[in-house]
Protein backbone atom coordinates (compact mmCIF):
# COMPACT_ATOMS: atom_id res chain seq x y z
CA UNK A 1 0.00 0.00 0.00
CA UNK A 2 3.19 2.34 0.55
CA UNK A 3 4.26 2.05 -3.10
CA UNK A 4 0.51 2.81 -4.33
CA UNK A 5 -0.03 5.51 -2.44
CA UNK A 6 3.49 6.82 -3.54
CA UNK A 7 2.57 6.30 -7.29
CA UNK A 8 -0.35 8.10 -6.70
CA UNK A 9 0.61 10.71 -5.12
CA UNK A 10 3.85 10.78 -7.02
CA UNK A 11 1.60 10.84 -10.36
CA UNK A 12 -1.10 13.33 -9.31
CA UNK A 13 1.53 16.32 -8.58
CA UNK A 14 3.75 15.12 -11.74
CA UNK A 15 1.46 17.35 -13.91
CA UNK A 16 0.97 20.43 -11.26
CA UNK A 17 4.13 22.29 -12.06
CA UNK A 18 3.07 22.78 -15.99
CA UNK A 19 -0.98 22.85 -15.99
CA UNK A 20 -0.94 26.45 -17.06
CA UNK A 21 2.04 25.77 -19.57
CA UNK A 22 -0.31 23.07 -21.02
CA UNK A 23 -3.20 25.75 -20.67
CA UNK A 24 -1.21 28.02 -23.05
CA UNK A 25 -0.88 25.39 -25.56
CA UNK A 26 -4.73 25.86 -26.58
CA UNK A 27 -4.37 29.02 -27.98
CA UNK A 28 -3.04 32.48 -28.11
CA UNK A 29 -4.48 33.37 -24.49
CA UNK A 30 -3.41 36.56 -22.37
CA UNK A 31 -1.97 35.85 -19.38
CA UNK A 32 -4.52 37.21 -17.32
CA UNK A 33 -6.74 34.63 -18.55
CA UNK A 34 -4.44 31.66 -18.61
CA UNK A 35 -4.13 32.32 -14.69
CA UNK A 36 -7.69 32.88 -14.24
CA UNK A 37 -8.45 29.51 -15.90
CA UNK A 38 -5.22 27.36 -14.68
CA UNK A 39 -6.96 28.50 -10.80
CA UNK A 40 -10.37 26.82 -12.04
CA UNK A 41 -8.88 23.83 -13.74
CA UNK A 42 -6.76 23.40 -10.23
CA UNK A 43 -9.52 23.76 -8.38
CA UNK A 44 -12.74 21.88 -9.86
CA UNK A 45 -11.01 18.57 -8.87
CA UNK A 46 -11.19 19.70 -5.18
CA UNK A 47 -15.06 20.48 -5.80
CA UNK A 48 -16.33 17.17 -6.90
CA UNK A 49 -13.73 15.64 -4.73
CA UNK A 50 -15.48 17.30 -1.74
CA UNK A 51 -18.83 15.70 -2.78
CA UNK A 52 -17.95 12.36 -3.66
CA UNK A 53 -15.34 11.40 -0.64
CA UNK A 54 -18.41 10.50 1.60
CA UNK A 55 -20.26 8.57 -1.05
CA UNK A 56 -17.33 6.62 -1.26
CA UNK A 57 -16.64 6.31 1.89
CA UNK A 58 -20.26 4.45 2.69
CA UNK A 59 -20.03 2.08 -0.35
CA UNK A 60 -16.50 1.19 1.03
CA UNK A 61 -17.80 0.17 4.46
CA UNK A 62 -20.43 -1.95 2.57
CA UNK A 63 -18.66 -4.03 0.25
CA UNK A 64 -15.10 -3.32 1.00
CA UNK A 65 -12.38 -0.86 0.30
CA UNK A 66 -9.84 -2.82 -1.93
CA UNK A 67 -12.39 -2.45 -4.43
CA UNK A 68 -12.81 1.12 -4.43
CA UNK A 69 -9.26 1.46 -4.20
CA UNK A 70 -8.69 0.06 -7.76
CA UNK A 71 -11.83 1.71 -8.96
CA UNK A 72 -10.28 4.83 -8.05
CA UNK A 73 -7.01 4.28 -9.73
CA UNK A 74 -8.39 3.26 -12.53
CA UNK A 75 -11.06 6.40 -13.02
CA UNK A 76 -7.76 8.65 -11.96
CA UNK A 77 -6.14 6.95 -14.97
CA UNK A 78 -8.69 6.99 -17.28
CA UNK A 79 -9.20 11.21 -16.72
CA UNK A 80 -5.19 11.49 -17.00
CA UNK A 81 -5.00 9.83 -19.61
CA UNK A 82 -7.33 12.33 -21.34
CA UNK A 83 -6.03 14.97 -20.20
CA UNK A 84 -3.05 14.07 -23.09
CA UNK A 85 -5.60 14.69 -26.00
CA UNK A 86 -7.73 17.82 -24.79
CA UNK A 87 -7.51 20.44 -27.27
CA UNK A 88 -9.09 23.58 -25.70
CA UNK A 89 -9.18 24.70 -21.73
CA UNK A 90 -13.27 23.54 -21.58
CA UNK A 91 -12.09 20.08 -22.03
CA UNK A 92 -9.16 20.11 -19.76
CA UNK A 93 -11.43 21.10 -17.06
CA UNK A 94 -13.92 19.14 -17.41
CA UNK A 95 -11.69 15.95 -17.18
CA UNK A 96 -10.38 18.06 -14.25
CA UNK A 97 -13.83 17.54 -12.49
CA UNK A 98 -13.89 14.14 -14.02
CA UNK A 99 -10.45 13.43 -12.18
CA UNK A 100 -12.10 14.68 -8.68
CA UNK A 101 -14.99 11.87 -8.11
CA UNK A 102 -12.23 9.38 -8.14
CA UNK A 103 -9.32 11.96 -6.23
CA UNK A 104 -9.95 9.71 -2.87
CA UNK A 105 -7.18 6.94 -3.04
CA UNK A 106 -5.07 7.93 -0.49
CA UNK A 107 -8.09 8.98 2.13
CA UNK A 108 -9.47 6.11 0.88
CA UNK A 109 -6.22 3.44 1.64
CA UNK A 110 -6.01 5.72 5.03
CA UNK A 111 -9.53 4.09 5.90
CA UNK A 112 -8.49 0.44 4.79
CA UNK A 113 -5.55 0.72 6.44
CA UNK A 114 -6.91 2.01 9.84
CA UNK A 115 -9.84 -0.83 10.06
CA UNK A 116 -6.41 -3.53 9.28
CA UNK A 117 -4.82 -2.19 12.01
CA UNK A 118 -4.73 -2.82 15.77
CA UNK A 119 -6.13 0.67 18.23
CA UNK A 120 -2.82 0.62 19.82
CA UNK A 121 -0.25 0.82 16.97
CA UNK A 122 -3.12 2.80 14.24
CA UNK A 123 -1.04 5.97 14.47
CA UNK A 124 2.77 4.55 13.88
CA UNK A 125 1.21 2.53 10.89
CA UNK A 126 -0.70 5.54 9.66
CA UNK A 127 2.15 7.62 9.93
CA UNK A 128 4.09 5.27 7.78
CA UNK A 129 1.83 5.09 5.19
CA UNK A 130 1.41 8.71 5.12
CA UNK A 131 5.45 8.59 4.26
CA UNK A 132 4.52 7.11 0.84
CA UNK A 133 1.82 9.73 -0.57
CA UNK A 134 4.46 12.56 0.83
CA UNK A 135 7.42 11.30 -1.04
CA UNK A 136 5.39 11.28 -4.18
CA UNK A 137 4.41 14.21 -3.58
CA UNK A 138 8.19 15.48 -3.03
CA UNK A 139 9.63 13.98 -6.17
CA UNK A 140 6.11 14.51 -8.86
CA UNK A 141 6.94 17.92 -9.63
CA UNK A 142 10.27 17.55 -9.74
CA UNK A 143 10.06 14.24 -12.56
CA UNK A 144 7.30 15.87 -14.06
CA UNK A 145 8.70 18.82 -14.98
CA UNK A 146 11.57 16.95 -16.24
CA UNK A 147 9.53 14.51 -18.04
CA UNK A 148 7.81 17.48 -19.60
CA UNK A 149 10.56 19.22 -21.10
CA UNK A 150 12.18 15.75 -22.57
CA UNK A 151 8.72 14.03 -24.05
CA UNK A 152 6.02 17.12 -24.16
CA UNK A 153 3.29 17.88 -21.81
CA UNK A 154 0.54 15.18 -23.57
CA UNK A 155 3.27 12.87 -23.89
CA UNK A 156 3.86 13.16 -19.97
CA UNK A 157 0.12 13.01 -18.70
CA UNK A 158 -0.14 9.83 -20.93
CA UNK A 159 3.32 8.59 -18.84
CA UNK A 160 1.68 9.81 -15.81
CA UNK A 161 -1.99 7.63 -16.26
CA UNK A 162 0.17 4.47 -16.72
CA UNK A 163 2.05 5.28 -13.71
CA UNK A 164 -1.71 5.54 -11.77
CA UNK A 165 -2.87 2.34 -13.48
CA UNK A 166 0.31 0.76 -11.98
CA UNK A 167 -0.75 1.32 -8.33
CA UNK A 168 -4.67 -0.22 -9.60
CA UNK A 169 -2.58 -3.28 -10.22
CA UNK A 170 -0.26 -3.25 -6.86
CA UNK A 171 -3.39 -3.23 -4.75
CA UNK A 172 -5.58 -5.85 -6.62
CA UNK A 173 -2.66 -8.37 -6.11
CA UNK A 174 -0.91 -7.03 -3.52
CA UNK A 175 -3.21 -6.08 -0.88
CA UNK A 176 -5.45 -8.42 0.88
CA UNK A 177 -8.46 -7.19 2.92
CA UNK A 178 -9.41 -9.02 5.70
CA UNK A 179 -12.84 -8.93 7.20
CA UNK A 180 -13.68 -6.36 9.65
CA UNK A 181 -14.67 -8.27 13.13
CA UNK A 182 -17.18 -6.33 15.27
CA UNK A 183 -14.79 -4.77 18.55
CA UNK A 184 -18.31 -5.17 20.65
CA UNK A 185 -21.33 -7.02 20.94
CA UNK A 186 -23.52 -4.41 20.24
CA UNK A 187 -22.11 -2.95 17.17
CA UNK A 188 -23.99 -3.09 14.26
CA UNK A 189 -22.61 -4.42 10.61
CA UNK A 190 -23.58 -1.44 9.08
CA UNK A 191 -25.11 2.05 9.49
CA UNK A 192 -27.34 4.39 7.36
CA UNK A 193 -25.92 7.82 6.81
CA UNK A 194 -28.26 9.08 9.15
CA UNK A 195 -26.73 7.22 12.21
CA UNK A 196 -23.57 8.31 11.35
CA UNK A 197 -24.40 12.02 10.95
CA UNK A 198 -25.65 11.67 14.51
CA UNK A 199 -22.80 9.46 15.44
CA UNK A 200 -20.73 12.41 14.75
CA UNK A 201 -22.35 15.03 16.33
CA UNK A 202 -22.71 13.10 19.45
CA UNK A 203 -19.56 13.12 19.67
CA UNK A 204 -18.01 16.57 20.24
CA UNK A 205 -14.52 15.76 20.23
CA UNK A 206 -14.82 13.61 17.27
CA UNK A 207 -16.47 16.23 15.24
CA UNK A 208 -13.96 19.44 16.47
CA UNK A 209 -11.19 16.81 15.16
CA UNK A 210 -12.63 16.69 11.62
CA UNK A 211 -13.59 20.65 12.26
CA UNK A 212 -9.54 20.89 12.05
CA UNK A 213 -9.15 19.10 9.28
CA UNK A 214 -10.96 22.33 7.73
CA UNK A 215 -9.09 24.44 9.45
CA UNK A 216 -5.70 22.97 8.62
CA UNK A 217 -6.19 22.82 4.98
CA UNK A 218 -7.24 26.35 5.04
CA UNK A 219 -4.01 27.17 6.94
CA UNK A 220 -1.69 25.32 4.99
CA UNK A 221 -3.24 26.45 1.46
CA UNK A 222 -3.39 29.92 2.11
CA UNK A 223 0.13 30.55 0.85
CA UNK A 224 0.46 28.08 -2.03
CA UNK A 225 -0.63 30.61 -4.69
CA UNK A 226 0.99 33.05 -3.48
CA UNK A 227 4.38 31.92 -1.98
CA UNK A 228 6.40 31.94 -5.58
CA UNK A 229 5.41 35.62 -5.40
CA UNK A 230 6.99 36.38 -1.78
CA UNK A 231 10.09 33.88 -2.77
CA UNK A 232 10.52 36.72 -5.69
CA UNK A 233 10.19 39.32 -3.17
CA UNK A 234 12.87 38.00 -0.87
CA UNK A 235 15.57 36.63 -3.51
CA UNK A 236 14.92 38.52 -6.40
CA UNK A 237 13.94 36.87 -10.01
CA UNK A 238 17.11 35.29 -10.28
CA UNK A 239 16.35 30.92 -10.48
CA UNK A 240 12.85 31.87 -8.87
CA UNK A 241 11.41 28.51 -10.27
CA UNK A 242 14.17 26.52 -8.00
CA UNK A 243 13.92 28.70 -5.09
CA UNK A 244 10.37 28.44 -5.03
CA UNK A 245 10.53 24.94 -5.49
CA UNK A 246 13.42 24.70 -2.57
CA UNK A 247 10.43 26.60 -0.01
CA UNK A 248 8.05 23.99 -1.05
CA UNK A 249 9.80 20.91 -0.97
CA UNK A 250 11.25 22.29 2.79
CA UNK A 251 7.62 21.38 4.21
CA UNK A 252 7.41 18.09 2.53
CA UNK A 253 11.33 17.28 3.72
CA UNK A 254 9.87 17.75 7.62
CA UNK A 255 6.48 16.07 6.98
CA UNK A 256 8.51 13.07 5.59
CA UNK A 257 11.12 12.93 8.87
CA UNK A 258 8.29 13.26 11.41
CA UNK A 259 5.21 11.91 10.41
CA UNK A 260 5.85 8.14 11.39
CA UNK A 261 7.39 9.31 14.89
CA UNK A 262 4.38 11.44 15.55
CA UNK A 263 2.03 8.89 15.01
CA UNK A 264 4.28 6.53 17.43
CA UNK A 265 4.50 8.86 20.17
CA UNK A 266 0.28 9.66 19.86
CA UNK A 267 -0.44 5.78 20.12
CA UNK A 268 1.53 6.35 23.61
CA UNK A 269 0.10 10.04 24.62
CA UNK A 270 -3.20 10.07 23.39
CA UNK A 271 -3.99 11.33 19.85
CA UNK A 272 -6.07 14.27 20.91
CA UNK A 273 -3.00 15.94 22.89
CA UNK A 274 -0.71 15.55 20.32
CA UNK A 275 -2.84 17.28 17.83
CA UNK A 276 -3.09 20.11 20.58
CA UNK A 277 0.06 20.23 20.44
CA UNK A 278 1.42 20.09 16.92
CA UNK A 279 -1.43 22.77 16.22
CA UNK A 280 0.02 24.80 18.96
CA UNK A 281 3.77 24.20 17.39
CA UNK A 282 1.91 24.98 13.36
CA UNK A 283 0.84 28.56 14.55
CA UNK A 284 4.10 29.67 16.50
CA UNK A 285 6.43 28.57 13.51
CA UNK A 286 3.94 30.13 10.69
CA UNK A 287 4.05 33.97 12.57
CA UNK A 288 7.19 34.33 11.94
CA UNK A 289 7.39 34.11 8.51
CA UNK A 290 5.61 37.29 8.19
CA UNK A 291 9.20 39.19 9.54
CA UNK A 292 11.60 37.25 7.11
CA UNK A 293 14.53 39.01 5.40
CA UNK A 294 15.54 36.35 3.09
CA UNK A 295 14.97 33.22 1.20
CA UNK A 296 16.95 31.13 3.60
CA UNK A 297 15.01 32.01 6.79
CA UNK A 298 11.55 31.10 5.13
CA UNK A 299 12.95 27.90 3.87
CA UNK A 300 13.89 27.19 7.54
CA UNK A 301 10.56 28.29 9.22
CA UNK A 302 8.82 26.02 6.25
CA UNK A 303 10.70 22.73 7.28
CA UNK A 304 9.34 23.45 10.91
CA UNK A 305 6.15 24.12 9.65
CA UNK A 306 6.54 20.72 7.46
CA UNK A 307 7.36 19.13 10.99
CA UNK A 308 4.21 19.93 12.80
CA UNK A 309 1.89 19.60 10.26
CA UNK A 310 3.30 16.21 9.12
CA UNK A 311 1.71 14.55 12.20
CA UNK A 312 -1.69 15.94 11.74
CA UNK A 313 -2.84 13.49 9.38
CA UNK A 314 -1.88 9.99 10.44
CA UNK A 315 -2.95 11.50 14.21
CA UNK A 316 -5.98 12.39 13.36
CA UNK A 317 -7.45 9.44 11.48
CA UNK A 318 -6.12 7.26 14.45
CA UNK A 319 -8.41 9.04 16.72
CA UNK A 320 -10.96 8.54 14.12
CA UNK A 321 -9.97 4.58 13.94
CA UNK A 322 -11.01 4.74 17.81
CA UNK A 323 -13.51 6.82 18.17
CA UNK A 324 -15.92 5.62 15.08
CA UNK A 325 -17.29 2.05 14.87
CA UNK A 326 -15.51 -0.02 12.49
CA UNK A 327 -18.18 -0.50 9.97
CA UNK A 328 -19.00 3.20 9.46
CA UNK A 329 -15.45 4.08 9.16
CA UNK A 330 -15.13 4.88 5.77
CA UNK A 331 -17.98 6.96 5.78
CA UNK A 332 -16.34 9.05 8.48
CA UNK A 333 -13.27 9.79 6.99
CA UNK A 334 -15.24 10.56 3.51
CA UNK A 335 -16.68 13.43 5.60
CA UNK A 336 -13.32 14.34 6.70
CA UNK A 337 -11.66 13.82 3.57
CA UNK A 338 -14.46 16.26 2.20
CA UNK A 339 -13.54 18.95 4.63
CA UNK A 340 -10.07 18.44 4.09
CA UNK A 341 -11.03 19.54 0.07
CA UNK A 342 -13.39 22.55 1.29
CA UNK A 343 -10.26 23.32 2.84
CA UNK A 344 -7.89 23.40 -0.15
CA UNK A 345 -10.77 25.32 -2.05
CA UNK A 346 -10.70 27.86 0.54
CA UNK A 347 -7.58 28.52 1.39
CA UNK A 348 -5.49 29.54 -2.28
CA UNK A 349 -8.92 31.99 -2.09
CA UNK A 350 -8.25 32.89 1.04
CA UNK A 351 -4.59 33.97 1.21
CA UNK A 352 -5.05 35.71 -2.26
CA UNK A 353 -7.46 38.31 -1.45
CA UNK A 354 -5.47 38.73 1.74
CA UNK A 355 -2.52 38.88 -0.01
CA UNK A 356 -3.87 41.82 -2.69
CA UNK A 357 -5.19 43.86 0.02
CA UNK A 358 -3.03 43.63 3.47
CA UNK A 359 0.17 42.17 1.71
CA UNK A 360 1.91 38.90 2.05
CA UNK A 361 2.93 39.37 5.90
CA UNK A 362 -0.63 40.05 6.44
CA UNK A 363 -1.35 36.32 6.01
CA UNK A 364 0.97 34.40 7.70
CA UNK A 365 -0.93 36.69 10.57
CA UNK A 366 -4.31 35.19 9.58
CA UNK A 367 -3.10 31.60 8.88
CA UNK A 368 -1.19 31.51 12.46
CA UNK A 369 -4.07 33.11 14.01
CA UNK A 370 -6.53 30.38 12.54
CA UNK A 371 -3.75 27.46 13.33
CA UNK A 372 -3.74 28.86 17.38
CA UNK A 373 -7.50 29.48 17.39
CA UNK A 374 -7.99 25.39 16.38
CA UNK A 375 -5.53 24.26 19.13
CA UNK A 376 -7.71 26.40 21.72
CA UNK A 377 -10.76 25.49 20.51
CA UNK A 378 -10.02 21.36 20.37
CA UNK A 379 -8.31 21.82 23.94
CA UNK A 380 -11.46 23.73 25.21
CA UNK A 381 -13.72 20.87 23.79
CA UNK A 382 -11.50 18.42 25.23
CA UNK A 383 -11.97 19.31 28.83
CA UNK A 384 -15.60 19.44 28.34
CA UNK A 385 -15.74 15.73 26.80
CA UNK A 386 -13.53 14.05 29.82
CA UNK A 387 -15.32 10.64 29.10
CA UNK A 388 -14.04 11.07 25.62
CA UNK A 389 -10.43 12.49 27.07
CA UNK A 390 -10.10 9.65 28.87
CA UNK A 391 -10.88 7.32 26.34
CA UNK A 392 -8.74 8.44 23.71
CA UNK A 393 -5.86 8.88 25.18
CA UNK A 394 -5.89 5.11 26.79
CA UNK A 395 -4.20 2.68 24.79
């Protein structure tokens, strides 16, 4: 499941770094409106992502998730694939949308992997998996950029669908689902999505988690769009692709080193008060990048930032793997997995408009603010759910 999900990953972001390049290719466009239309083409897949995680989620939990595992790999190649013979932008993004009802693989393996996986050890074993989708994630834009400039960009969306079928095949022979036992006599085989809407909010703690999955994405996406632009304000124009490439890559680098040994030291802790924590740790490093001088300094405060976000994710869908009954699992992380989306539609928005009118310092004041506001807010909820407390952080 590690090499899938680093395929995936791996192929998904291959194709990021030249979408408006390709965009260009259409016609003779200005470039206002290739960047209006390369921020809709980017962003549709989140959309129908958003809406389709839970309905995948809940047809997962009914007839297993290996299934819609290859489904998903496959649909992701198919729309890829396409992708290589679009000939205007409508096309391109509306195999863009295509692309996000099947965008839930790794969520999706997350899930699998969670119900596989014994309470005590869910976090360390999420955490490792998580390793795979981030190293794809590191090295995709780097190999598809190169890839791009050696075989042409329909040459290298057509490379990167194969690569996507690849990881359909890896889990249809190389992953074996075991059925789910019940962990009490009085849980129930399945659940309509009624029960576990009010499973949720029953469950205060459980649904402030997923509430910071919102919150997170928001945070971490508000200064994707914009943080070429303040790379070119600190260092100049000079190699601004690979500079701005350098301050991405530094958040991946820490996500990659820590995410494992976050989810080990939560299955010992107690998830809840890690994610406290590491949303405490995410707002102090992110202020202060708003006071940076240079390149160097950012690229510093980025890693950091890479090493308290990177145990977010494994963390919380551990606590989920505890807190939800096994057979409506799925359907729980769809919901999360579908805030996590809202999140990445919100945020680019977001730090943009805060951007043009306050300035880039200006939001690395919001996104800290909103990053310390969600620690609070989960460690406020916390003390008022001390049944839950004590639950969760029990192993």
């Amino acid at each position: 499941m590690w090499f899938a999900n680093f395929f995936i990953a791996g192929s998904i972001t291959m194709v990021l770094p030249f979408l408006s390049l390709y965009i260009e290719t259409f016609g003779d466009f200005s470039d206002a409106y290739v960047q209006t239309w390369s921020g809709w083409v980017f962003g549709i897949t989140f959309v129908t992502a958003f809406i389709f995680s839970p309905i995948w989620g809940k047809i997962g939990d009914r007839y297993g998730r290996k299934n819609i595992l290859v489904m998903s790999a496959l649909g992701l190649a198919l729309s890829v694939f396409l992708m290589g013979s679009a000939t205007s932008v409508w096309q391109l993004f509306f195999l863009r949308l295509f692309m996000g009802v099947f965008t839930g693989f790794i969520p999706m393996s997350q899930a699998l992997i969670s119900t596989q996986t014994p309470k005590d050890m869910a976090g360390r074993v999420l955490g490792t998996l998580q390793t795979g989708s981030i190293t794809g994630s590191l090295l995709g834009p780097l190999l598809g950029g190169w890839i791009a400039d050696s075989i042409g960009y329909a040459a290298t969306f057509q490379y990167v669908s194969f690569t996507v079928a690849l990881s359909a095949i890896i889990v249809f022979f190389g992953v074996h689902e075991q059925k789910v036992k019940k962990e009490s006599a009085d849980e129930k085989t399945s659940y309509s999505t009624k029960e576990v809407l009010s499973h949720i909010v029953h469950h205060p703690l459980l649904l402030m988690v997923m509430v910071v999955s919102l919150f997170v994405q928001v945070a971490h996406f508000s200064i994707q769009p914009i943080l070429s632009l303040f790379v070119g304000e600190l260092h100049g124009p000079e190699n601004l692709a690979l500079f701005s490439g350098i301050a991405f890559s530094a958040a991946g680098l820490g996500n990659l080193m820590m995410a494992r040994r976050w989810g080990q030291v939560a299955d010992r802790i107690g998830y809840v008060k890690i994610l406290i924590f590491l949303l405490i740790m995410a707002g102090v490093v992110y202020l202060p990048a708003a006071f940076v001088t240079n390149i160097w300094e950012l690229v510093i405060l980025r890693f950091l930032l890479g090493v308290s976000i990177g145990g977010i994710i494994p963390v919380r869908t551990a606590y989920i793997r505890q807190e939800a009954p096994v057979a409506m699992q799925g359907e729980v992380l769809g919901y999360n997995t579908s805030l996590r989306f809202l999140g990445n539609i919100i945020g680019p928005a977001m730090g943009g408009m805060v951007a043009g009118v306050y300035g880039f310092s200006m939001v690395f004041f919001v996104t800290s603010g909103l990053l310390l506001f969600s620690g609070i807010l989960l460690f406020l909820v916390l003390h008022k759910s001390k049944p839950v407390f004590r639950h969760a952080s029990s192993h």
